[in-house]
C-alpha atoms as a PDB file:
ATOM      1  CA  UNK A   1      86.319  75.654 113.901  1.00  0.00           C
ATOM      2  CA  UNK A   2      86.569  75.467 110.116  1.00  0.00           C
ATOM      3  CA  UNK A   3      87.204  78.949 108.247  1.00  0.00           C
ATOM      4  CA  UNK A   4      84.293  79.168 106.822  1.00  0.00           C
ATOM      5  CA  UNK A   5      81.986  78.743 109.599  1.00  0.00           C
ATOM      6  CA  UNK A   6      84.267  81.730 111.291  1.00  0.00           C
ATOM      7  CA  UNK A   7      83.996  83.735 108.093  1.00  0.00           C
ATOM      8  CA  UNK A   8      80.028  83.028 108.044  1.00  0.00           C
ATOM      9  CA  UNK A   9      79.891  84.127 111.982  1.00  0.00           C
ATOM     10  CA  UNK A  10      81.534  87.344 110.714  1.00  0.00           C
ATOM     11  CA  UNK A  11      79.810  88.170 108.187  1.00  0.00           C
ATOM     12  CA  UNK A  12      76.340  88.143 110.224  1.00  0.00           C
ATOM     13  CA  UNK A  13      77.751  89.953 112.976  1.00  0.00           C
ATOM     14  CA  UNK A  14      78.758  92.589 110.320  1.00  0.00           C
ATOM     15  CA  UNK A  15      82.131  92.712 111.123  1.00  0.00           C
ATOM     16  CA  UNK A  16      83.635  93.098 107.281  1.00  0.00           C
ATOM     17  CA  UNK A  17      86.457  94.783 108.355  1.00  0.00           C
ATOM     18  CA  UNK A  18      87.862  91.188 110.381  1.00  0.00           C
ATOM     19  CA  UNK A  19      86.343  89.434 107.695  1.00  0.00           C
ATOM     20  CA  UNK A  20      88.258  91.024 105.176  1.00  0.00           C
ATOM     21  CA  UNK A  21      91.949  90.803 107.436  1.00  0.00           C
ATOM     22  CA  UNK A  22      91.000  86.884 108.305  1.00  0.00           C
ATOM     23  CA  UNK A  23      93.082  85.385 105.853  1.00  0.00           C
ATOM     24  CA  UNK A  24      95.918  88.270 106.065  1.00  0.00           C
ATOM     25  CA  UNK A  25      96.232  87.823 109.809  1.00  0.00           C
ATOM     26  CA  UNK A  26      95.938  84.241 110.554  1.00  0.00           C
ATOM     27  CA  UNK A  27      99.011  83.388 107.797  1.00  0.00           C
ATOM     28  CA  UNK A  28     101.150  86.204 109.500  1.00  0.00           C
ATOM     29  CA  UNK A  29      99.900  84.666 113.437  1.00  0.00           C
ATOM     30  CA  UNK A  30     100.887  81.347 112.101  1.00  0.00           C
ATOM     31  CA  UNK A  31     103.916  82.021 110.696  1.00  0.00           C
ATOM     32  CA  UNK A  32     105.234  84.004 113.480  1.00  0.00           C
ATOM     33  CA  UNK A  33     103.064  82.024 116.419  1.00  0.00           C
ATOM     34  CA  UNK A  34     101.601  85.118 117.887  1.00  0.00           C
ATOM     35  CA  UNK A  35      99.595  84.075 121.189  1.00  0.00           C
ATOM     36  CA  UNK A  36      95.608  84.193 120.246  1.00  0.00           C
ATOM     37  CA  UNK A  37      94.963  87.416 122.323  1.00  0.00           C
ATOM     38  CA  UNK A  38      97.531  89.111 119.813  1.00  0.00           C
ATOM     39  CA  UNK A  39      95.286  87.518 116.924  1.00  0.00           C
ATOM     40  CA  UNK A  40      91.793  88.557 118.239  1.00  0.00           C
ATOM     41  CA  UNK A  41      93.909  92.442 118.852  1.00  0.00           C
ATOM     42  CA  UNK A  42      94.800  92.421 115.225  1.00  0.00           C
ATOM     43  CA  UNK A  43      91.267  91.423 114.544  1.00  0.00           C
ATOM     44  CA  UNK A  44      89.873  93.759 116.396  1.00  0.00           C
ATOM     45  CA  UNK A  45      92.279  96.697 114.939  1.00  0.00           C
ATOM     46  CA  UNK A  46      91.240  95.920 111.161  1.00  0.00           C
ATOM     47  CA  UNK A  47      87.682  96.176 112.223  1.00  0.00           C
ATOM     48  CA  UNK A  48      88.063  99.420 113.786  1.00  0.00           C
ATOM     49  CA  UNK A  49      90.114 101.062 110.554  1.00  0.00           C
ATOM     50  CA  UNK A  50      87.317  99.363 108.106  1.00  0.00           C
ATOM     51  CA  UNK A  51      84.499 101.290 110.651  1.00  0.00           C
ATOM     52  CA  UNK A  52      86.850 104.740 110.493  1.00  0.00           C
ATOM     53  CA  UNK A  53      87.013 104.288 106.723  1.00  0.00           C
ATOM     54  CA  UNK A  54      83.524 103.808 106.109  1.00  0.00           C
ATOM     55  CA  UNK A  55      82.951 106.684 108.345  1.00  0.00           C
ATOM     56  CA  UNK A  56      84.863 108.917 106.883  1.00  0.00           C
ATOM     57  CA  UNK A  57      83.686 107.994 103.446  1.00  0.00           C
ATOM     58  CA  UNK A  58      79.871 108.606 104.731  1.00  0.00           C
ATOM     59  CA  UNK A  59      80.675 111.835 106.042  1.00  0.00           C
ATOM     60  CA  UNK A  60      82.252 112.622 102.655  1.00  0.00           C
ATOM     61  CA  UNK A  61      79.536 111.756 101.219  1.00  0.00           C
ATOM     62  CA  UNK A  62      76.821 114.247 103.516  1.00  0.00           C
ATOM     63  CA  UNK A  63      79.217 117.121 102.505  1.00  0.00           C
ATOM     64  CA  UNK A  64      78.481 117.000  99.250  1.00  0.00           C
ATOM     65  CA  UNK A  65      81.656 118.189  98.155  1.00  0.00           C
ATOM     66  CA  UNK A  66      81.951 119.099  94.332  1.00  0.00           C
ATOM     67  CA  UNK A  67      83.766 116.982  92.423  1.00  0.00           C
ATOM     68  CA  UNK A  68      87.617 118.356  91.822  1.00  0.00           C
ATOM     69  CA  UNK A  69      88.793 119.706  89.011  1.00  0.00           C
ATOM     70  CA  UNK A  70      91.740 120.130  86.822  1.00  0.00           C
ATOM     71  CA  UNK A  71      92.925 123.927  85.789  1.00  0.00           C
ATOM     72  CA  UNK A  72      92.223 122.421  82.303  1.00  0.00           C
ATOM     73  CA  UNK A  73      89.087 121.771  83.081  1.00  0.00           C
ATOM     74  CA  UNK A  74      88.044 125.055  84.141  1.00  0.00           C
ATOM     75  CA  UNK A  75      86.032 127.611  81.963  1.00  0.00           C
ATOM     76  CA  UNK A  76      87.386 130.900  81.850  1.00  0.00           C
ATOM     77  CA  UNK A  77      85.587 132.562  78.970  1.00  0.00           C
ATOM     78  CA  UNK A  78      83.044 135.201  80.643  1.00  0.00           C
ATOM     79  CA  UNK A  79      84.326 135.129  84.384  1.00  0.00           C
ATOM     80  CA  UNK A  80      86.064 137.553  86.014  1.00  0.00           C
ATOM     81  CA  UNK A  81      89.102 135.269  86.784  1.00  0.00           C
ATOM     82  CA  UNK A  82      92.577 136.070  85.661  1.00  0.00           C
ATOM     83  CA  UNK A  83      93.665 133.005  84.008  1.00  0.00           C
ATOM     84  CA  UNK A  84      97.063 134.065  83.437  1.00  0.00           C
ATOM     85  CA  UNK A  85      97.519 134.229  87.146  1.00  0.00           C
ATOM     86  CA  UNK A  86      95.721 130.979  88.069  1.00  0.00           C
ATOM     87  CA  UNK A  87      97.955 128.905  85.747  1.00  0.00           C
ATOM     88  CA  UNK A  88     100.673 130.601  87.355  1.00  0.00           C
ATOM     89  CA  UNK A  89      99.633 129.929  90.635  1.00  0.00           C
ATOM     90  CA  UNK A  90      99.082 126.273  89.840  1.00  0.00           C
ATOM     91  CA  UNK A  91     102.446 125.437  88.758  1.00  0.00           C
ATOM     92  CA  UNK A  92     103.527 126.156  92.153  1.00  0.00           C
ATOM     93  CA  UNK A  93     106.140 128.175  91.167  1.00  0.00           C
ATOM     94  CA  UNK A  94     105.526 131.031  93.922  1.00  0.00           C
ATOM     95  CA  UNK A  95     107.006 128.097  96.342  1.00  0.00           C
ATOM     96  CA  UNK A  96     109.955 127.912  95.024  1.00  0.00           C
ATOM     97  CA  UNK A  97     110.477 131.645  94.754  1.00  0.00           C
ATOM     98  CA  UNK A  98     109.207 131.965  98.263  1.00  0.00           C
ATOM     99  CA  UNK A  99     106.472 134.488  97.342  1.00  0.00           C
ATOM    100  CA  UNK A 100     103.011 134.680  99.241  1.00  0.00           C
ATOM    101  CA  UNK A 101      99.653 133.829  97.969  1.00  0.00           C
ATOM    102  CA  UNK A 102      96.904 135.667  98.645  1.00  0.00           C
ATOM    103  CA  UNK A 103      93.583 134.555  97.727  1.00  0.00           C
ATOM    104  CA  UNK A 104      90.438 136.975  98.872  1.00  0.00           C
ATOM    105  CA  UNK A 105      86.736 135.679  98.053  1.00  0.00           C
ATOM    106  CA  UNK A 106      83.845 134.489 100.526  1.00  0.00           C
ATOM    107  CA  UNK A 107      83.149 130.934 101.551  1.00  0.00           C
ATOM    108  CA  UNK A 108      80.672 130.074  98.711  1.00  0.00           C
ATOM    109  CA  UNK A 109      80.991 132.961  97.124  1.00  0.00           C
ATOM    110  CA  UNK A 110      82.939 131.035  93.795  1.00  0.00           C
ATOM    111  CA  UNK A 111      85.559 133.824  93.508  1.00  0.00           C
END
């Protein structure tokens, strides 16, 4: 069967993950003359990781995280927030020294 038909077959089965490894895999079965159950396992194992991936990145998505930010970034003027002690905190510096962190504020509560 000619690699484009297979390609074709994969791509209306929805099975981009396969379709994407195709090329990958079949040089590396060649070269190495892995058996064809080996081939269709490898197959089968990029499809899986592209489903995981895509899952992961929907369920990202639904959480709605906010988007990260840099120290720089942040706004200090008219908060509460010690910005002294936030730069210092970000350097990482307290690792090194072997101090603790403690951070106290709410889930959602933006303190």
């Amino acid at each position: 069967m000619e690699r484009t038909a297979i390609l074709e077959m994969m791509g209306a089965l929805k099975l981009s993950g396969m379709r994407a490894a195709y090329d990958e895999i079949m040089v590396g079965a060649t070269r190495r003359e892995h058996a064809p159950a080996r081939v269709v396992g490898d197959l089968l194992k990029a499809e899986i990781a592209e489903k995981q991936a895509r899952s992961v990145t929907y369920r990202l998505t639904l959480a709605k995280l906010p988007l990260a930010k840099d120290v720089d970034d942040f706004a200090f003027a008219d908060t509460p927030v010690n910005e002294t002690l936030v730069r210092d905190l970000a350097t990482g510096a307290f690792l090194a020294e072997q101090r603790n962190a403690v951070l106290i504020g709410g889930t959602e509560s933006g303190s």
